[in-house]
PDB file of N, CA and C in Angstrom:
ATOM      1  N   UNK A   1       3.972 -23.722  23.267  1.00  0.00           N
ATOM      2  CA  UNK A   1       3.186 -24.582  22.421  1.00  0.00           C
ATOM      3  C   UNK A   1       2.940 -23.862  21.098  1.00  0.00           C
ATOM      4  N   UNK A   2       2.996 -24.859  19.919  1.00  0.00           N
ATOM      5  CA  UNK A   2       2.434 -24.093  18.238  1.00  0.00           C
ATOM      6  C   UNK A   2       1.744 -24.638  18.117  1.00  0.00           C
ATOM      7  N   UNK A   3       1.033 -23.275  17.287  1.00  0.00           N
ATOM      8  CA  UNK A   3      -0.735 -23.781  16.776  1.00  0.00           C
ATOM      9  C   UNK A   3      -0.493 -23.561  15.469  1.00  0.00           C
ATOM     10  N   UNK A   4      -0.694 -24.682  14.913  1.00  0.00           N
ATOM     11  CA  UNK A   4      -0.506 -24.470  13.258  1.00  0.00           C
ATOM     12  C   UNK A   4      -1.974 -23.971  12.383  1.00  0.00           C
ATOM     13  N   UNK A   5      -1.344 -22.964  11.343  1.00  0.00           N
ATOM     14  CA  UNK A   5      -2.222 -22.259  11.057  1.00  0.00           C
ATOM     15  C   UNK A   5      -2.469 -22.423   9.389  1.00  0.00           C
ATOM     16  N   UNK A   6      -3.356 -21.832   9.034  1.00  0.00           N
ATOM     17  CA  UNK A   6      -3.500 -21.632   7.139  1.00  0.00           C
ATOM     18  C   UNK A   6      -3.687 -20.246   7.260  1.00  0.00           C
ATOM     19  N   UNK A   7      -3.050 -19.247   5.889  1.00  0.00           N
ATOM     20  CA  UNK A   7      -3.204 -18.300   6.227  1.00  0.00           C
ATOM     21  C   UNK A   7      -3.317 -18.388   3.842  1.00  0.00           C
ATOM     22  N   UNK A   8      -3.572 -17.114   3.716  1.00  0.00           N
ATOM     23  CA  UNK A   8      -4.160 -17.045   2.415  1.00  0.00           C
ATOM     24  C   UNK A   8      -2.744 -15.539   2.194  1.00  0.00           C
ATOM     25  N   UNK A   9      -1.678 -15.800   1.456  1.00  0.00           N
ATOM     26  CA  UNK A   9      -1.033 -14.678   0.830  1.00  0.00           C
ATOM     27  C   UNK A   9      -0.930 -13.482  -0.966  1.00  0.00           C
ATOM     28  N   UNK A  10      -1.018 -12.923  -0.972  1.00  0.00           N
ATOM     29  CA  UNK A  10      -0.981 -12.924  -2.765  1.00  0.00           C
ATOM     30  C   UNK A  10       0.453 -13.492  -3.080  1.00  0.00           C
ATOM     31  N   UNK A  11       0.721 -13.697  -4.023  1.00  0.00           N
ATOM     32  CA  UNK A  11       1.805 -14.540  -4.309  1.00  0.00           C
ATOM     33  C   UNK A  11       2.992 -13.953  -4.584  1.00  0.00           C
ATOM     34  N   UNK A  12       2.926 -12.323  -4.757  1.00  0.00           N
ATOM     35  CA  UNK A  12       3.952 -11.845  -5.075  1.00  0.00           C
ATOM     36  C   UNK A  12       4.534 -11.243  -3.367  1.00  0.00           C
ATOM     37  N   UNK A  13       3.764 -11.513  -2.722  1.00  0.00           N
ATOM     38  CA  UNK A  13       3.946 -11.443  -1.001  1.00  0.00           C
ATOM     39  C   UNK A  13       4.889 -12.433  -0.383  1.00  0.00           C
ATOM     40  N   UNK A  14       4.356 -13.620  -0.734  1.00  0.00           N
ATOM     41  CA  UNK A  14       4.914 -14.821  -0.420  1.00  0.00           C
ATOM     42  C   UNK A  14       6.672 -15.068  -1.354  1.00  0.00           C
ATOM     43  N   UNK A  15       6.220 -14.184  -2.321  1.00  0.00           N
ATOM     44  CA  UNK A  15       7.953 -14.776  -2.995  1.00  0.00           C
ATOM     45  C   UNK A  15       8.927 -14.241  -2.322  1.00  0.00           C
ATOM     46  N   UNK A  16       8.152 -12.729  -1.988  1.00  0.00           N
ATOM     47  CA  UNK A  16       9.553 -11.897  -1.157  1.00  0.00           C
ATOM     48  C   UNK A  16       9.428 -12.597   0.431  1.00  0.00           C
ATOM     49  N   UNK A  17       8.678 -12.992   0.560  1.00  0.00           N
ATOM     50  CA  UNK A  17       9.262 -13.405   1.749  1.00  0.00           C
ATOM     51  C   UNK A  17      10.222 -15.062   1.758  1.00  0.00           C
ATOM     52  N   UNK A  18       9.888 -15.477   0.596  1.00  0.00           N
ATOM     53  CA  UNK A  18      10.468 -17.088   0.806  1.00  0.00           C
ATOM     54  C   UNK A  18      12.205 -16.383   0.494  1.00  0.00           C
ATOM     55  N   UNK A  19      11.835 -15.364  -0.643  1.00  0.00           N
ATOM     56  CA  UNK A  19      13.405 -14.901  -1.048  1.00  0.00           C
ATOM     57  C   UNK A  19      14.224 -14.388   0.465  1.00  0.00           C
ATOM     58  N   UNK A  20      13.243 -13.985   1.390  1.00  0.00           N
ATOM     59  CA  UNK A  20      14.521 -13.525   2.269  1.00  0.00           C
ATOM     60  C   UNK A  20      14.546 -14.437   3.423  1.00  0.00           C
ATOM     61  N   UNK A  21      13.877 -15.322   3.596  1.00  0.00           N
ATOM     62  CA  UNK A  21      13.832 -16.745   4.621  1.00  0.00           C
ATOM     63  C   UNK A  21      13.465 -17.824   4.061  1.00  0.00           C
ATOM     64  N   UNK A  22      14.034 -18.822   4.035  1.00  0.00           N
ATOM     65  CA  UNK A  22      13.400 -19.739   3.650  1.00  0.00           C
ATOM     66  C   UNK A  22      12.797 -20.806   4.171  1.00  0.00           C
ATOM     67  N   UNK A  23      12.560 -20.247   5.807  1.00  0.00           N
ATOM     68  CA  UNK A  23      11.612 -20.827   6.452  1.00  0.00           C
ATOM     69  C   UNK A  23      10.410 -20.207   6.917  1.00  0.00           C
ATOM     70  N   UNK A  24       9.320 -20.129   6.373  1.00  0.00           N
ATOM     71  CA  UNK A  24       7.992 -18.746   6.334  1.00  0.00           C
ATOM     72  C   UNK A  24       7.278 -18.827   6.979  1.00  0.00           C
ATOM     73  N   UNK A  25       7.636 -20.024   8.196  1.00  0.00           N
ATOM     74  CA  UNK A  25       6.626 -19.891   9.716  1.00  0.00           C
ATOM     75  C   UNK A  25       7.755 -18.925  10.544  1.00  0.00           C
ATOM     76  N   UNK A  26       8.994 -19.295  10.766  1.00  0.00           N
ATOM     77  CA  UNK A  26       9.769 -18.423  11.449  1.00  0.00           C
ATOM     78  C   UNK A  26       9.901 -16.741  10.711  1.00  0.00           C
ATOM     79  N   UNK A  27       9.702 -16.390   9.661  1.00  0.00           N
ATOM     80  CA  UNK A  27       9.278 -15.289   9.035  1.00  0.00           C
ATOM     81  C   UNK A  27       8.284 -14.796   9.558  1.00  0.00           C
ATOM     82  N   UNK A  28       7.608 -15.678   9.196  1.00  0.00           N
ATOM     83  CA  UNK A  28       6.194 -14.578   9.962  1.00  0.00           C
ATOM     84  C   UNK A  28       6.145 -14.330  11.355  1.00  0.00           C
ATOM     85  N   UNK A  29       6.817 -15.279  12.151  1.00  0.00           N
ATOM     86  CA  UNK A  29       6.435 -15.747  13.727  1.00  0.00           C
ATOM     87  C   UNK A  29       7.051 -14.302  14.029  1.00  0.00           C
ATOM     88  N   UNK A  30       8.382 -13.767  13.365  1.00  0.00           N
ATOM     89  CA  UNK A  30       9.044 -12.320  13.587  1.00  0.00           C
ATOM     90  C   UNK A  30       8.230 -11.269  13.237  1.00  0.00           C
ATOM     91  N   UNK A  31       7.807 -11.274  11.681  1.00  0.00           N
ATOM     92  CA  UNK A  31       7.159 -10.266  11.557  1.00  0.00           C
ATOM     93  C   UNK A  31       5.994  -9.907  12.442  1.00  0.00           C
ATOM     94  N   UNK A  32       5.718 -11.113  12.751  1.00  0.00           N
ATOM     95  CA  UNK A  32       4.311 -10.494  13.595  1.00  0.00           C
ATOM     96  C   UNK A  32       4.807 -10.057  15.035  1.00  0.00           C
ATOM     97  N   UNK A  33       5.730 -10.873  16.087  1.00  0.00           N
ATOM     98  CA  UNK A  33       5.881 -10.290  17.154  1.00  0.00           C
ATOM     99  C   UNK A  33       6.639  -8.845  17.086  1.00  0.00           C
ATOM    100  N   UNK A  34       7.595  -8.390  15.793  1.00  0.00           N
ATOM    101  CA  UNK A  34       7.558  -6.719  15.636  1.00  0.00           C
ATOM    102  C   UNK A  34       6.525  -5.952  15.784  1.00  0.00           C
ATOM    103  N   UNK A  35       5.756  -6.326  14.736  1.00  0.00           N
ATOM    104  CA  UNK A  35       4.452  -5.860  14.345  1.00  0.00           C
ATOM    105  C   UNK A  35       3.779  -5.442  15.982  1.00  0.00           C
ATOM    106  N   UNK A  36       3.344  -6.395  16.503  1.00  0.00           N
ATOM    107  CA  UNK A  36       2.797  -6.364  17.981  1.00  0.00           C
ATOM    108  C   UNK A  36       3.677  -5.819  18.841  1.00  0.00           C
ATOM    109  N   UNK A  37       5.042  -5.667  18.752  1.00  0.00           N
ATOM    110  CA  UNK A  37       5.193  -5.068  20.054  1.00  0.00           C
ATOM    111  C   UNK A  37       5.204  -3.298  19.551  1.00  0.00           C
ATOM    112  N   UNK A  38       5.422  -3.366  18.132  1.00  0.00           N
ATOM    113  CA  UNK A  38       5.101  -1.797  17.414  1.00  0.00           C
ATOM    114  C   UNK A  38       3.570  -1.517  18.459  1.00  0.00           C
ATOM    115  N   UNK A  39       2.844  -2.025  17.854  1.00  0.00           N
ATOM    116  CA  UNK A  39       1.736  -1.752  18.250  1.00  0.00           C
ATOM    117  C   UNK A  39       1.152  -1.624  19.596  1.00  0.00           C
ATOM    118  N   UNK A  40       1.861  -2.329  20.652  1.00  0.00           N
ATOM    119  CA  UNK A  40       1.751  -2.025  21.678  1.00  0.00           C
ATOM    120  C   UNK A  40       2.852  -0.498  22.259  1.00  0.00           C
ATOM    121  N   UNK A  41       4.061  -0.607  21.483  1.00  0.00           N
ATOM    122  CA  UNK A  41       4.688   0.396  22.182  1.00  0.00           C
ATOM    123  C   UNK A  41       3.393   1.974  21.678  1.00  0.00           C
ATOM    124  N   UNK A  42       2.638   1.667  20.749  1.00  0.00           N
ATOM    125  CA  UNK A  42       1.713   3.002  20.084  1.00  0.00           C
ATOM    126  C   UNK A  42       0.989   3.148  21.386  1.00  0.00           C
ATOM    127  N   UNK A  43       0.053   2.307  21.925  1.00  0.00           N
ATOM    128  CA  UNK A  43      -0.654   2.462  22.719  1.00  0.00           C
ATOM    129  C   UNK A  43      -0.172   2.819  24.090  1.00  0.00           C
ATOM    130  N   UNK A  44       1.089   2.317  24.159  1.00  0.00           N
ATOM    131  CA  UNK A  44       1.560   2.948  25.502  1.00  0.00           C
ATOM    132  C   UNK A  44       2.339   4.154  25.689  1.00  0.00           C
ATOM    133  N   UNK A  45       2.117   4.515  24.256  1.00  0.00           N
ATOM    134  CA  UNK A  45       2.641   6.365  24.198  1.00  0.00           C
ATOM    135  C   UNK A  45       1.424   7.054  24.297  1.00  0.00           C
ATOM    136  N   UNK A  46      -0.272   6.586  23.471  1.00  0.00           N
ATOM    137  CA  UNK A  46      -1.060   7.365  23.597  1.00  0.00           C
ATOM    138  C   UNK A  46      -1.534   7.137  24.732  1.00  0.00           C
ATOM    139  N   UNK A  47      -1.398   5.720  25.715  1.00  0.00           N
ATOM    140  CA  UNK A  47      -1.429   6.422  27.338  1.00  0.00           C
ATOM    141  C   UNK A  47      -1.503   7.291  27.961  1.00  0.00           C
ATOM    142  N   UNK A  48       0.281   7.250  27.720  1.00  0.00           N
ATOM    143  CA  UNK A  48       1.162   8.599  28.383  1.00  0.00           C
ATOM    144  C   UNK A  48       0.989   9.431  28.117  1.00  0.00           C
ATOM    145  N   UNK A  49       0.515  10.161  26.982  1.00  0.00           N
ATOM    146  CA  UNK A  49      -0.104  11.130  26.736  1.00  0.00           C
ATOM    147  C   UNK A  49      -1.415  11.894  27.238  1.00  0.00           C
ATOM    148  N   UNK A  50      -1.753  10.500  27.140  1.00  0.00           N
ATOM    149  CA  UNK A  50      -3.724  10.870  27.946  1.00  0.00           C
ATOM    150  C   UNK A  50      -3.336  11.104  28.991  1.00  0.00           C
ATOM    151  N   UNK A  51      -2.791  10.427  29.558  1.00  0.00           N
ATOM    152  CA  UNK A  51      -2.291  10.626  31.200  1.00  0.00           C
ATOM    153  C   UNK A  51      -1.498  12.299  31.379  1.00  0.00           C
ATOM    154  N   UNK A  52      -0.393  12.573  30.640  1.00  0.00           N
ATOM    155  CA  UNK A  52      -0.028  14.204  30.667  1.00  0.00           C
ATOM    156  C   UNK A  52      -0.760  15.224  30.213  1.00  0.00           C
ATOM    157  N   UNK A  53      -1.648  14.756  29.303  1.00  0.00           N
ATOM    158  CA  UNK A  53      -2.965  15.778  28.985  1.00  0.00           C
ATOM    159  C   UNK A  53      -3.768  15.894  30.052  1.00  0.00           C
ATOM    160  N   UNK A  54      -4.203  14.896  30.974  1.00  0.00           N
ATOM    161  CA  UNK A  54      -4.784  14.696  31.997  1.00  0.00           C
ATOM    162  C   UNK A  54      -4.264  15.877  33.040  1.00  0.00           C
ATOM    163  N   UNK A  55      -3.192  15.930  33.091  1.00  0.00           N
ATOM    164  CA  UNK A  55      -2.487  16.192  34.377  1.00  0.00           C
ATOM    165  C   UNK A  55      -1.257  17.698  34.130  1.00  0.00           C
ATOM    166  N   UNK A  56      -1.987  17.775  33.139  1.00  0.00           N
ATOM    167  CA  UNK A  56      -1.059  18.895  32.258  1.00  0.00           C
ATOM    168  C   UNK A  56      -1.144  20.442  33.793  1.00  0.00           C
ATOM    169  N   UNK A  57      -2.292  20.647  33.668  1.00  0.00           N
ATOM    170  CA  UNK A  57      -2.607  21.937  34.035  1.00  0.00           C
ATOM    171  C   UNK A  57      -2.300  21.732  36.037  1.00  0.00           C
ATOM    172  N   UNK A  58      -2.412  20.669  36.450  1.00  0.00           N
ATOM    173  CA  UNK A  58      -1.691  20.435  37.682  1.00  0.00           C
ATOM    174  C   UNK A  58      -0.404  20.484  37.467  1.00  0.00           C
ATOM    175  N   UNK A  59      -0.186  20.113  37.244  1.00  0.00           N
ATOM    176  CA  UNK A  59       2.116  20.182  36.353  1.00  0.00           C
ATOM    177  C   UNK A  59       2.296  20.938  36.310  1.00  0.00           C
ATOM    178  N   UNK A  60       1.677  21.822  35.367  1.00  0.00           N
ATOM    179  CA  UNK A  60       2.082  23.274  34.749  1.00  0.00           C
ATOM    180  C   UNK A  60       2.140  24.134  36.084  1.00  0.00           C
ATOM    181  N   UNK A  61       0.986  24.376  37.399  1.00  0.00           N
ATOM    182  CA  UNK A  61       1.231  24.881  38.089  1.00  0.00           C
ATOM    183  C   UNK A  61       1.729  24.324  39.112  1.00  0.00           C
ATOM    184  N   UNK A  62       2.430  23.667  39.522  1.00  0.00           N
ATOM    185  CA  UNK A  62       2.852  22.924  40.390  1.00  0.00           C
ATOM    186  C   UNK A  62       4.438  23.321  39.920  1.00  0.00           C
ATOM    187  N   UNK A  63       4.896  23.543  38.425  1.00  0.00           N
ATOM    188  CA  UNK A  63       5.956  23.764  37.873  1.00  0.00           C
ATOM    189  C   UNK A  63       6.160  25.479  38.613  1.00  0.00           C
ATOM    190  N   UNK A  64       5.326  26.202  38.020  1.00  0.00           N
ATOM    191  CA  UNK A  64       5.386  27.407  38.341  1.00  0.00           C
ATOM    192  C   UNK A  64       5.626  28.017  39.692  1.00  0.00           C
ATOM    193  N   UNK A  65       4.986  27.145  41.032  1.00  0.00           N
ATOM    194  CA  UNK A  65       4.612  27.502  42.308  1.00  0.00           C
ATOM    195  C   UNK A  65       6.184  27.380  42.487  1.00  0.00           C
ATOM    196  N   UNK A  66       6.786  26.300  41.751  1.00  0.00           N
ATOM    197  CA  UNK A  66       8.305  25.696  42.470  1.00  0.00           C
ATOM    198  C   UNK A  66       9.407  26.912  41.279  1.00  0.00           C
ATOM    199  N   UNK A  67       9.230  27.733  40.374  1.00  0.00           N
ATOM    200  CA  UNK A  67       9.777  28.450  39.662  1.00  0.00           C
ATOM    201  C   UNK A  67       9.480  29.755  40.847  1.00  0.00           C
ATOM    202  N   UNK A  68       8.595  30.072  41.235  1.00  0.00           N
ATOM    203  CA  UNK A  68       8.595  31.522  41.503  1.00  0.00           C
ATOM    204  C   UNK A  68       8.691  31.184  43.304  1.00  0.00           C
ATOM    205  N   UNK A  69       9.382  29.881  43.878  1.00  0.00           N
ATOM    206  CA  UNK A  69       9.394  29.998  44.860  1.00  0.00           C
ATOM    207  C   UNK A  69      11.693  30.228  44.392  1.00  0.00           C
ATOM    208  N   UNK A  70      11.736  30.014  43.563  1.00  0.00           N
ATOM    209  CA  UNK A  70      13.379  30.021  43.560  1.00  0.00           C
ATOM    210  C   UNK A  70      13.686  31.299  42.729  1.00  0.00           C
ATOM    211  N   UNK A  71      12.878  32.510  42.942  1.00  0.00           N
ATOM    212  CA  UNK A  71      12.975  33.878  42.365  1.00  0.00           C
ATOM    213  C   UNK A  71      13.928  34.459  43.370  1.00  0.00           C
ATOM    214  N   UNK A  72      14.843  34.743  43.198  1.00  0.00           N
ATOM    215  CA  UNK A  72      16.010  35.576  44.373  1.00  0.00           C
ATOM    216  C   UNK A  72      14.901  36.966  44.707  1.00  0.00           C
ATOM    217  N   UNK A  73      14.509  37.307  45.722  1.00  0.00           N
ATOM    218  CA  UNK A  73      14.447  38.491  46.713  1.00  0.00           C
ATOM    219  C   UNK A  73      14.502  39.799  46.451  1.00  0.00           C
TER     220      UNK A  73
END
């Protein structure tokens, strides 16, 4: 379903965009779902991050226990 919208541009915004589409609901409808999935892929890196910061110092030795169990004798 579309929800039609009004939106307020400066005008030298709107030219470059009519210049490179010349249909400026399907223009935007792109720019914005880039935009958003940019923005979601951000948040699901600073996740992953929180989550390996989280879990760093269990890893780290959990890495080590399995390094110095494969030390030859």
């Amino acid at each position: 379903m579309r929800v039609k919208t009004s939106i307020t541009l400066p005008a030298d915004l709107q030219a470059r965009i009519e210049r490179t589409d010349s249909n400026r609901s399907a223009f935007l409808e792109r720019a914005a779902r880039v935009y958003l999935a940019r923005v979601e892929q951000a948040d699901r890196g600073r996740r992953d991050i929180a989550i390996i910061h989280r879990d760093a110092r269990r890893l780290n030795r959990e890495a080590l226990e399995t390094l110095e169990h494969q030390i030859l004798p």
